[in-house]
Protein backbone atom coordinates (compact mmCIF):
# COMPACT_ATOMS: atom_id res chain seq x y z
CA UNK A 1 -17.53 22.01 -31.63
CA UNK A 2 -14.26 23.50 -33.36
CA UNK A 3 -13.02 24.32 -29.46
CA UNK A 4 -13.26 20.50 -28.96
CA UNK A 5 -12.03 19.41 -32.38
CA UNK A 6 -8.47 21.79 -31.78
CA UNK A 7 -8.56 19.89 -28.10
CA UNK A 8 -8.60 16.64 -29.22
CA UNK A 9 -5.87 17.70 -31.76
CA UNK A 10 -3.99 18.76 -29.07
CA UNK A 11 -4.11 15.95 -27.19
CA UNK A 12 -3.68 13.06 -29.52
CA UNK A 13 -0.10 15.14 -30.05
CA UNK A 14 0.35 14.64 -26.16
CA UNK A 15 -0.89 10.89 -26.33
CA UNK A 16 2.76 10.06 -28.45
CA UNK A 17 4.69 11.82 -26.06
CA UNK A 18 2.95 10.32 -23.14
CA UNK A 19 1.89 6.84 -23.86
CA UNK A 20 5.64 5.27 -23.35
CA UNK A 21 5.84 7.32 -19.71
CA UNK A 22 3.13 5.36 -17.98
CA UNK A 23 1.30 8.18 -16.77
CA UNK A 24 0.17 7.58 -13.09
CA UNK A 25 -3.39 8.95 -12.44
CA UNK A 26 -2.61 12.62 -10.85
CA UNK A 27 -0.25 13.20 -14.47
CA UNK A 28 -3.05 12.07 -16.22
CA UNK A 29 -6.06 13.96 -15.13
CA UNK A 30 -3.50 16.85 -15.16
CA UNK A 31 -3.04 16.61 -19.01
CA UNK A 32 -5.36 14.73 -20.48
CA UNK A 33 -8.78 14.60 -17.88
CA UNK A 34 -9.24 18.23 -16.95
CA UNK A 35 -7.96 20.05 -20.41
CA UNK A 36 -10.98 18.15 -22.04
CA UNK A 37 -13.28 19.00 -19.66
CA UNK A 38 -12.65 22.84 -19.84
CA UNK A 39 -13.24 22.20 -23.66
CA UNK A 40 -16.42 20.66 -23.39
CA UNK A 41 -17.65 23.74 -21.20
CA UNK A 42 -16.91 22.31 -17.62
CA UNK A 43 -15.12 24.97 -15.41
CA UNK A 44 -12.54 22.58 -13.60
CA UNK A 45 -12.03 25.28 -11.43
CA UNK A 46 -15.46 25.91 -10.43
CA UNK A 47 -16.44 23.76 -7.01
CA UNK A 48 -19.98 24.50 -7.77
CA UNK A 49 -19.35 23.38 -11.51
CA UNK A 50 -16.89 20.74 -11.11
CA UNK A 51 -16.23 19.24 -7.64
CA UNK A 52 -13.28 17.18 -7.64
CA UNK A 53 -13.04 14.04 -4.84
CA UNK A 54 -16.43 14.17 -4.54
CA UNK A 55 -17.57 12.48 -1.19
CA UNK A 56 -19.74 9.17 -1.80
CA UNK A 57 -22.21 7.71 0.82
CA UNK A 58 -19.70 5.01 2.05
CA UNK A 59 -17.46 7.87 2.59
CA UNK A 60 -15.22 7.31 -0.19
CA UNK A 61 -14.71 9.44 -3.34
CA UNK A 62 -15.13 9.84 -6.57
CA UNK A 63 -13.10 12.10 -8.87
CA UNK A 64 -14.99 14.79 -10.45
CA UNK A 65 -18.45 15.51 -9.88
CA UNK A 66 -20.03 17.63 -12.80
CA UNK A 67 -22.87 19.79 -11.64
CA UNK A 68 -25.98 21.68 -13.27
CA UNK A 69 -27.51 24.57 -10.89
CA UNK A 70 -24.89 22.97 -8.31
CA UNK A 71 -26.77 19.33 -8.76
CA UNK A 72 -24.45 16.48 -9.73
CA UNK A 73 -25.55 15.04 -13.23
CA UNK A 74 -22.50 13.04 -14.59
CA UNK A 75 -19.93 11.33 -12.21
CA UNK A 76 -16.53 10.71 -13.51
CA UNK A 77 -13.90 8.30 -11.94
CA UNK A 78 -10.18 8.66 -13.98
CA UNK A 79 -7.45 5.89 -14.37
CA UNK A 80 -4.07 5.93 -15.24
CA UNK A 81 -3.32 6.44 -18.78
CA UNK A 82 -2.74 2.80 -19.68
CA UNK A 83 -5.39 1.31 -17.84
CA UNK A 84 -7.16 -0.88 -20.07
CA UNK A 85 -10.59 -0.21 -18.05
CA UNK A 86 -11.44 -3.68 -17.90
CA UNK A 87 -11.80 -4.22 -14.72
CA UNK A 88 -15.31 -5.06 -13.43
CA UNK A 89 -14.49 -4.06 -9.76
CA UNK A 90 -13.74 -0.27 -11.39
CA UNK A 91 -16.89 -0.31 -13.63
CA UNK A 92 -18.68 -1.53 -10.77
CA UNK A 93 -17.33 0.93 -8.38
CA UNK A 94 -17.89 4.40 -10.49
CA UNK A 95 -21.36 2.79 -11.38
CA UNK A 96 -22.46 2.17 -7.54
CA UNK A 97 -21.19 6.08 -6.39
CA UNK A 98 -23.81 7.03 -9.01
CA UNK A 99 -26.62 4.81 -8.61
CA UNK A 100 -26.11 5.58 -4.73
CA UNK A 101 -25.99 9.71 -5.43
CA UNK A 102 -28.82 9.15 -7.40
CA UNK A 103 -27.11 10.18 -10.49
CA UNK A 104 -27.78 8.80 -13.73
CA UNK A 105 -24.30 8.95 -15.72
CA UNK A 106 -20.83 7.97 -15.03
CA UNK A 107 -17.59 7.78 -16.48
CA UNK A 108 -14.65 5.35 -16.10
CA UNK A 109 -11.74 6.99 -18.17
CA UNK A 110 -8.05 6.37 -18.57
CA UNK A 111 -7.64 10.00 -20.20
CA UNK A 112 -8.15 8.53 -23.54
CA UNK A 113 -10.96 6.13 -23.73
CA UNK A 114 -14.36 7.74 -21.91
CA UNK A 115 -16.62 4.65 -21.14
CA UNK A 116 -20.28 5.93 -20.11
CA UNK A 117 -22.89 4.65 -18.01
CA UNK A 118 -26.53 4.72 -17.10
CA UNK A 119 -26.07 4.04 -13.55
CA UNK A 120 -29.89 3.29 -12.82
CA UNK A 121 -30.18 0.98 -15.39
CA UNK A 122 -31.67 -2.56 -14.66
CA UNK A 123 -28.67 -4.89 -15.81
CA UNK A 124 -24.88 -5.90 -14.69
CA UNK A 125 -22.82 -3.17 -14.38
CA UNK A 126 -20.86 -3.60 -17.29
CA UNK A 127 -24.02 -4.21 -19.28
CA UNK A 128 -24.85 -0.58 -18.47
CA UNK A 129 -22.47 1.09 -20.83
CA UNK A 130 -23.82 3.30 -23.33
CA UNK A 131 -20.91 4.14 -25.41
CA UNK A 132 -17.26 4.76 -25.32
CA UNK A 133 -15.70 7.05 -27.52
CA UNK A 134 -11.78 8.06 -27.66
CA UNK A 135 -8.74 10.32 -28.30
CA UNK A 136 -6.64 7.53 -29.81
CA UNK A 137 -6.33 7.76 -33.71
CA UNK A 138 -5.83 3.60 -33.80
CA UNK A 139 -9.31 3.70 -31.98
CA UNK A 140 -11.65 5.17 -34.39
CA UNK A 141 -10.40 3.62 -37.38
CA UNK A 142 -12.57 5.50 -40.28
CA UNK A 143 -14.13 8.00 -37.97
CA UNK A 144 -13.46 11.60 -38.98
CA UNK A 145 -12.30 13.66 -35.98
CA UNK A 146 -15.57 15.47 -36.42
CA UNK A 147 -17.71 12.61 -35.49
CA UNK A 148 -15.36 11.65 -32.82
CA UNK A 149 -15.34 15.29 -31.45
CA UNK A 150 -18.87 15.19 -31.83
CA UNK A 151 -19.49 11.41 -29.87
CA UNK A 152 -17.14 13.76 -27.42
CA UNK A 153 -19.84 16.40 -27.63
CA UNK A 154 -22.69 14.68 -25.45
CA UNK A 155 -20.63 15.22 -22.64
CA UNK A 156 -20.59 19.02 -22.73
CA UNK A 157 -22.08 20.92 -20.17
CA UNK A 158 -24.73 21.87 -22.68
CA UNK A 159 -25.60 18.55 -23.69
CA UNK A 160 -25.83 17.76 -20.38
CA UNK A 161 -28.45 20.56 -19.51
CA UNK A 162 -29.93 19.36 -22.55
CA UNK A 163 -30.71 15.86 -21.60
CA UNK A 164 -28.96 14.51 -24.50
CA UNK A 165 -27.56 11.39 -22.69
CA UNK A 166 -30.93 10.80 -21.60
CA UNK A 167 -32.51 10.80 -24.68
CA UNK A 168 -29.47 8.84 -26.28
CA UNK A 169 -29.94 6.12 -23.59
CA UNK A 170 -33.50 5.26 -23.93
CA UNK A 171 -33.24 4.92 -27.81
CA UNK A 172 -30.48 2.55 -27.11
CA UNK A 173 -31.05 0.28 -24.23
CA UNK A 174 -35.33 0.22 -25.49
CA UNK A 175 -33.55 -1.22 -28.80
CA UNK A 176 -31.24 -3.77 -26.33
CA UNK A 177 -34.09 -5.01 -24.66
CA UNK A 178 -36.20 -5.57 -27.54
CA UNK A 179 -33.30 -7.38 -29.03
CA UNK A 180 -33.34 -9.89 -26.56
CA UNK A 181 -36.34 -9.95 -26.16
CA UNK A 182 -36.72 -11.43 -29.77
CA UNK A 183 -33.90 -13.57 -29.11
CA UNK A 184 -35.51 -15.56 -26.78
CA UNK A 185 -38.74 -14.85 -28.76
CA UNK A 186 -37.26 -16.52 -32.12
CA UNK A 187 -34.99 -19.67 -30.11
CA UNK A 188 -38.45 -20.73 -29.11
CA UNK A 189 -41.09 -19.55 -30.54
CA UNK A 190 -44.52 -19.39 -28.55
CA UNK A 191 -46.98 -21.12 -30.24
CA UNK A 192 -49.51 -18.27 -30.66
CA UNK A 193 -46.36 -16.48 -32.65
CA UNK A 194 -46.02 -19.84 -34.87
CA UNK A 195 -49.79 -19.44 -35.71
CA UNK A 196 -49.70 -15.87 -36.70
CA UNK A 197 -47.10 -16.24 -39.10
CA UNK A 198 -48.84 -19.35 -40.30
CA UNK A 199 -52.12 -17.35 -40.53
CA UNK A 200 -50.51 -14.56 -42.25
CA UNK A 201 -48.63 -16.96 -44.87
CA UNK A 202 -52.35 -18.31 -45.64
CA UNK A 203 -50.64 -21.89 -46.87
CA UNK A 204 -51.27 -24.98 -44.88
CA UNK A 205 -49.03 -27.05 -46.03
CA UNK A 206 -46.51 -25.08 -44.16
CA UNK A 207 -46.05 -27.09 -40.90
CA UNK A 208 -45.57 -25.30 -37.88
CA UNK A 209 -42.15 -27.36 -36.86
CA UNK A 210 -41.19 -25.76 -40.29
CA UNK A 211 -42.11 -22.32 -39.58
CA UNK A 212 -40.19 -22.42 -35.88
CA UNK A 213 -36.79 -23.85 -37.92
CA UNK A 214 -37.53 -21.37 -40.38
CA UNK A 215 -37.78 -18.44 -37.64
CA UNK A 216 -34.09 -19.63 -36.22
CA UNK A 217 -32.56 -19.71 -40.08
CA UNK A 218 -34.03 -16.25 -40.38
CA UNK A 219 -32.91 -14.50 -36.89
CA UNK A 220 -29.82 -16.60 -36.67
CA UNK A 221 -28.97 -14.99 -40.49
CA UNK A 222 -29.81 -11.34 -39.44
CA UNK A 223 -27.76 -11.91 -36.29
CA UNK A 224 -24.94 -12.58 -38.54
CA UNK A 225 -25.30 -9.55 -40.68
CA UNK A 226 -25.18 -7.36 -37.86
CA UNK A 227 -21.62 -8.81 -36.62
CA UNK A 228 -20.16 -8.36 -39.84
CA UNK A 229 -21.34 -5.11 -40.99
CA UNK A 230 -19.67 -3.87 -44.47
CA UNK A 231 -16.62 -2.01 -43.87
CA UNK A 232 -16.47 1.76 -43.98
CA UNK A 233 -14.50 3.51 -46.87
CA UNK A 234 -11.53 5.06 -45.62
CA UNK A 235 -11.48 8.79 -45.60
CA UNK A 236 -8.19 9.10 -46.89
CA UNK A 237 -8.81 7.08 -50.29
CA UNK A 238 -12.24 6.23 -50.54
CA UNK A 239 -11.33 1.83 -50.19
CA UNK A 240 -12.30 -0.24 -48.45
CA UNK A 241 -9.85 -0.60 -45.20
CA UNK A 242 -7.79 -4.26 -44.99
CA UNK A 243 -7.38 -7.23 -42.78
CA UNK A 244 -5.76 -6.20 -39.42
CA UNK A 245 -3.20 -8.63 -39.99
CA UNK A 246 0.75 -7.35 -40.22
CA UNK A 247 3.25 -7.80 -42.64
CA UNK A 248 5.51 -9.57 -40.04
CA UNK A 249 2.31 -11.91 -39.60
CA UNK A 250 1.85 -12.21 -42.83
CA UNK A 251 5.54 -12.78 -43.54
CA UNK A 252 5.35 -15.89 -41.05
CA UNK A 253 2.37 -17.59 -42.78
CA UNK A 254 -0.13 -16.64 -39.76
CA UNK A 255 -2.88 -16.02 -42.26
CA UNK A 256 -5.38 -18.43 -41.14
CA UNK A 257 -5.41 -17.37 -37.53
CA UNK A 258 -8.47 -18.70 -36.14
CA UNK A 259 -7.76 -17.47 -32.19
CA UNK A 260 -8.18 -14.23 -30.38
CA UNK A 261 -5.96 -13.89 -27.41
CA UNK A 262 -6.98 -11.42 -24.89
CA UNK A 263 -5.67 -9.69 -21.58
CA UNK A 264 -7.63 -10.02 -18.90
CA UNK A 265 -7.38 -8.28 -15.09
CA UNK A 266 -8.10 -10.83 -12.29
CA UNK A 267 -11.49 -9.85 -11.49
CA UNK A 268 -12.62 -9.42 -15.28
CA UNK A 269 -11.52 -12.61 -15.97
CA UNK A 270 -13.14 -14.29 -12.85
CA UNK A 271 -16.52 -12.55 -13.35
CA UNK A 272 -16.82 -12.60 -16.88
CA UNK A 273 -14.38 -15.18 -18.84
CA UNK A 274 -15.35 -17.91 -16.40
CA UNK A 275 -18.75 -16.78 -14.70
CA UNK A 276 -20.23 -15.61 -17.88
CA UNK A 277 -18.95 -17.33 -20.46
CA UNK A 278 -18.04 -14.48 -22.66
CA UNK A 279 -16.07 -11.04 -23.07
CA UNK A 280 -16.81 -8.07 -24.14
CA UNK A 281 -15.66 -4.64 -25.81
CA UNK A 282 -13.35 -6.61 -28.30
CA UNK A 283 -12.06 -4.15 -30.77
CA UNK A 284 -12.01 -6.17 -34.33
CA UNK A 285 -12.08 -5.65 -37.34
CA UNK A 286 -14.92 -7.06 -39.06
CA UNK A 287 -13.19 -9.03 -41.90
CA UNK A 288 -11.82 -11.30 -39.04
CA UNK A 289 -15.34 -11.53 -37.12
CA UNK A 290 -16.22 -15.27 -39.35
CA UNK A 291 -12.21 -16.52 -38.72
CA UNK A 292 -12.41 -16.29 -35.14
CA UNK A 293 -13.35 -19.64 -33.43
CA UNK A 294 -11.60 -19.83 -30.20
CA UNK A 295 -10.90 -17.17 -27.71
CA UNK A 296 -8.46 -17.48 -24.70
CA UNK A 297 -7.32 -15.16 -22.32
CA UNK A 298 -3.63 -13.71 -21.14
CA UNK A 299 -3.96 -12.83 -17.41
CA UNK A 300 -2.29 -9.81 -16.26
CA UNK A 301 0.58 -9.64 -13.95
CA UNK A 302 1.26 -11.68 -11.12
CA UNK A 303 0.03 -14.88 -13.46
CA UNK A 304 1.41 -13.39 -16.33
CA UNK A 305 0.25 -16.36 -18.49
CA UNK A 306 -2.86 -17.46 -21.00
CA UNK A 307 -4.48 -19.10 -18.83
CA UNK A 308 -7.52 -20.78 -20.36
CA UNK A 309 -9.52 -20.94 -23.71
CA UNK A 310 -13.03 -21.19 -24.85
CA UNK A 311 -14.88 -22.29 -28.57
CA UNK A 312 -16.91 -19.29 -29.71
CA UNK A 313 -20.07 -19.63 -30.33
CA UNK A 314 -20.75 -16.19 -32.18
CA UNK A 315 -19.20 -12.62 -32.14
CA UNK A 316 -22.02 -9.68 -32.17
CA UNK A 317 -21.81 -5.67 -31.44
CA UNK A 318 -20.86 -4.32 -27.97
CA UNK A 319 -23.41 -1.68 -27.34
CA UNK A 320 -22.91 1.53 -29.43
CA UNK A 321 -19.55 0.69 -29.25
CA UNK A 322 -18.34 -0.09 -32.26
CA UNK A 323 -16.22 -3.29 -30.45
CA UNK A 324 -17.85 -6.76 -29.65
CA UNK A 325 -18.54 -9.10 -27.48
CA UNK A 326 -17.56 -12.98 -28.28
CA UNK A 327 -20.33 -15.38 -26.62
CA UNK A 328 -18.43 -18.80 -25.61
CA UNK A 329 -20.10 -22.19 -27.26
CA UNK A 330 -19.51 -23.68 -23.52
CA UNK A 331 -17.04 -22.38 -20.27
CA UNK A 332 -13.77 -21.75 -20.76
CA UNK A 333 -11.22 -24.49 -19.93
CA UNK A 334 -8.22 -23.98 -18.07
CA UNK A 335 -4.85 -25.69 -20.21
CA UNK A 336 -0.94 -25.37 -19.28
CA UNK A 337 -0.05 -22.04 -19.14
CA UNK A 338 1.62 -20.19 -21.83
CA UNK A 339 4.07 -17.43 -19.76
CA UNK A 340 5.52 -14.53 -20.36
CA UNK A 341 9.35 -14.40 -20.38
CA UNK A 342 10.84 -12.14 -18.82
CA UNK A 343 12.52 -9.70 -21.40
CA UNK A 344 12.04 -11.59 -24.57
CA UNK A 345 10.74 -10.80 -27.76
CA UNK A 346 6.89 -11.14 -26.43
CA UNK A 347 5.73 -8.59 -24.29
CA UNK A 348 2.87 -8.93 -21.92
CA UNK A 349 -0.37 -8.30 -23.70
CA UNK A 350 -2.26 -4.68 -23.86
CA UNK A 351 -4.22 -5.39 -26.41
CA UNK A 352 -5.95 -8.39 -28.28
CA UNK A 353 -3.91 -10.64 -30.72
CA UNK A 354 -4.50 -13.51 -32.85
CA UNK A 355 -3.08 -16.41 -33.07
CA UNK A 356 -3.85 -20.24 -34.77
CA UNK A 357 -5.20 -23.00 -32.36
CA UNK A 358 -2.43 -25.12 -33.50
CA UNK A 359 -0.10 -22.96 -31.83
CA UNK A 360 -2.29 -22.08 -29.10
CA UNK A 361 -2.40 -26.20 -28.29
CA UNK A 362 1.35 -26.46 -28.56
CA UNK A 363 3.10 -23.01 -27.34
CA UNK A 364 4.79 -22.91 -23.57
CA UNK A 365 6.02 -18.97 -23.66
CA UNK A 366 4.00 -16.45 -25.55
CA UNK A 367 6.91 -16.50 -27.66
CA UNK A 368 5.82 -19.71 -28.79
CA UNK A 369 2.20 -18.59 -29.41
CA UNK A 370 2.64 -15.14 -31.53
């Protein structure tokens, strides 16, 4: 654990250098990718250990192939070092070369962020993440470096021979499933359900229409709860950490933002903004979770432009994540476009920002709108 602890160290160091020189993804499996591997046990230079452009059935590749006894167990597929790793196609891709292989994990990784996947699991392909875990200090907000380098940790070679992510993933996708499960169970509850509670109340005056409204208020309250979890103390000085906003925001009276803006690749935004009427993996912080009531989305270069916007109808936890995903109240609607100018004070969008609904109605430039 201390061998991965130093590495991280190391490489959060590198990240400041690096960040600002747009890494392509040869420089960034170079210094980020393969230096954590070696640290978590996996001899990069070891074919039968690590295989690197791994051949795939439709006689592609994928980019390191991590082997037990010389059997693939964890497929890894590395970005460039600002890829947001948003795109579905790319989850979608590393996710099929494992499924196909007949391996159950994968990776999708930008040399900072590590996003893991069951590949045989029954659900969308971005539905099978497990749990991402990163490098980045401004990431892992309250999270010693021991817990990250530990979150790090299940992707040793040891854990691996271990079955770690195997026990890991059925503890957390049997606790998925049974969440929706009582989802749908408690939007419309069976009748048979109604009538055990009823029976187990032992008071007839207690009508079942009550008890179904009642089962909502309840589920619809513990829902809420869960999206807007106390904040962790801050290791540094034991409070309680504050609102995400900045003092220039603060400064220019956006205190009551009420909008999350968003940057969205092409095919993320077609396949989930508009098909499925949410996104997900939203780093917040949870003191803004019950301000947010719109969402709209910034799409990447060649639009270069928000694009469209959508009421929220609630914002719950991404996986075992730590981020979230924000379910729309209906689909997104497309409104004039907000652009990017060209080397102005705005620069395209890497990460989420808020913004007021006022503004969002009335900005043309994203000037205008932050």
């Amino acid at each position: 654990m201390d061998n991965v602890t130093l590495c991280i160290e190391n490489l959060q160091a590198k990240l400041e250098r690096h960040r600002k020189d747009d890494l392509k993804e040869l420089p960034t499996r170079m210094i980020f990718i393969d230096v954590l591997l070696q640290a978590l046990g996996w001899d990069v230079r070891n074919p039968d250990e690590v295989e690197v452009e791994c051949p795939t059935i439709d006689g592609k590749s994928v980019d390191y192939a991590l082997k037990i006894d010389r059997k693939p167990v964890l497929f890894l597929e590395a970005k460039p070092l600002n890829d947001p790793l948003t795109d579905v196609k790319s989850i979608t891709q590393v996710v099929g070369y494992a499924a196909n292989a007949g391996v159950e994990w994968c990776v999708l990784t930008n040399g900072v962020t590590y996003k893991v996947y069951h590949s045989t699991e029954k659900a969308e392909a971005p539905d099978k993440l497990l749990f991402e875990v990163s490098i980045d200090q401004t990431e892992n907000k309250g999270m010693p470096i021991q817990q990250v380098a530990e979150r790090f940790s299940r992707l040793s070679r040891d854990s691996m021979a271990k079955g770690v992510l195997d026990e890991i993933g059925r503890e957390t996708f049997t606790i998925g499933k049974i969440r929706k499960a009582l989802d749908k169970i408690f939007a419309e509850p069976p009748n048979t359900f109604v009538r055990l509670v009823r029976s187990t109340i032992g008071d007839d005056t207690i009508k079942p229409a009550q008890v179904k409204k009642a089962l909502g208020r309840l589920w619809a309250r513990t829902s809420e709860l869960q999206a807007t979890p106390t904040s962790p103390p801050s290791v540094a000085t034991g409070t309680t950490e504050m609102s995400p906003l900045t003092l220039k925001e603060k400064r220019e009276g956006i205190t009551e933002v009420d909008t999350i803006v968003v940057p969205a690749q092409e095919d993320g935004f077609q396949e989930t903004f508009i098909r499925e009427n949410r996104w997900y993996a939203i780093r917040m912080h949870q003191s803004m979770i019950p301000r947010i009531k719109y969402i709209a989305a910034y799409r990447v270069a060649p639009i270069s432009a928000v694009t469209h916007r959508a009421p929220v109808s609630n914002i719950l936890p991404w996986q075992d994540t730590g981020k979230f995903v924000v379910n729309f109240a209906k689909p997104a609607e497309e409104i004039e476009h907000i652009k990017l100018v060209p080397k102005s004070r705005v620069k395209a969008l890497q990460a989420p920002r808020y913004t007021t609904f006022a503004k969002l109605q009335q900005a043309k430039t994203l000037d205008e709108l932050f």
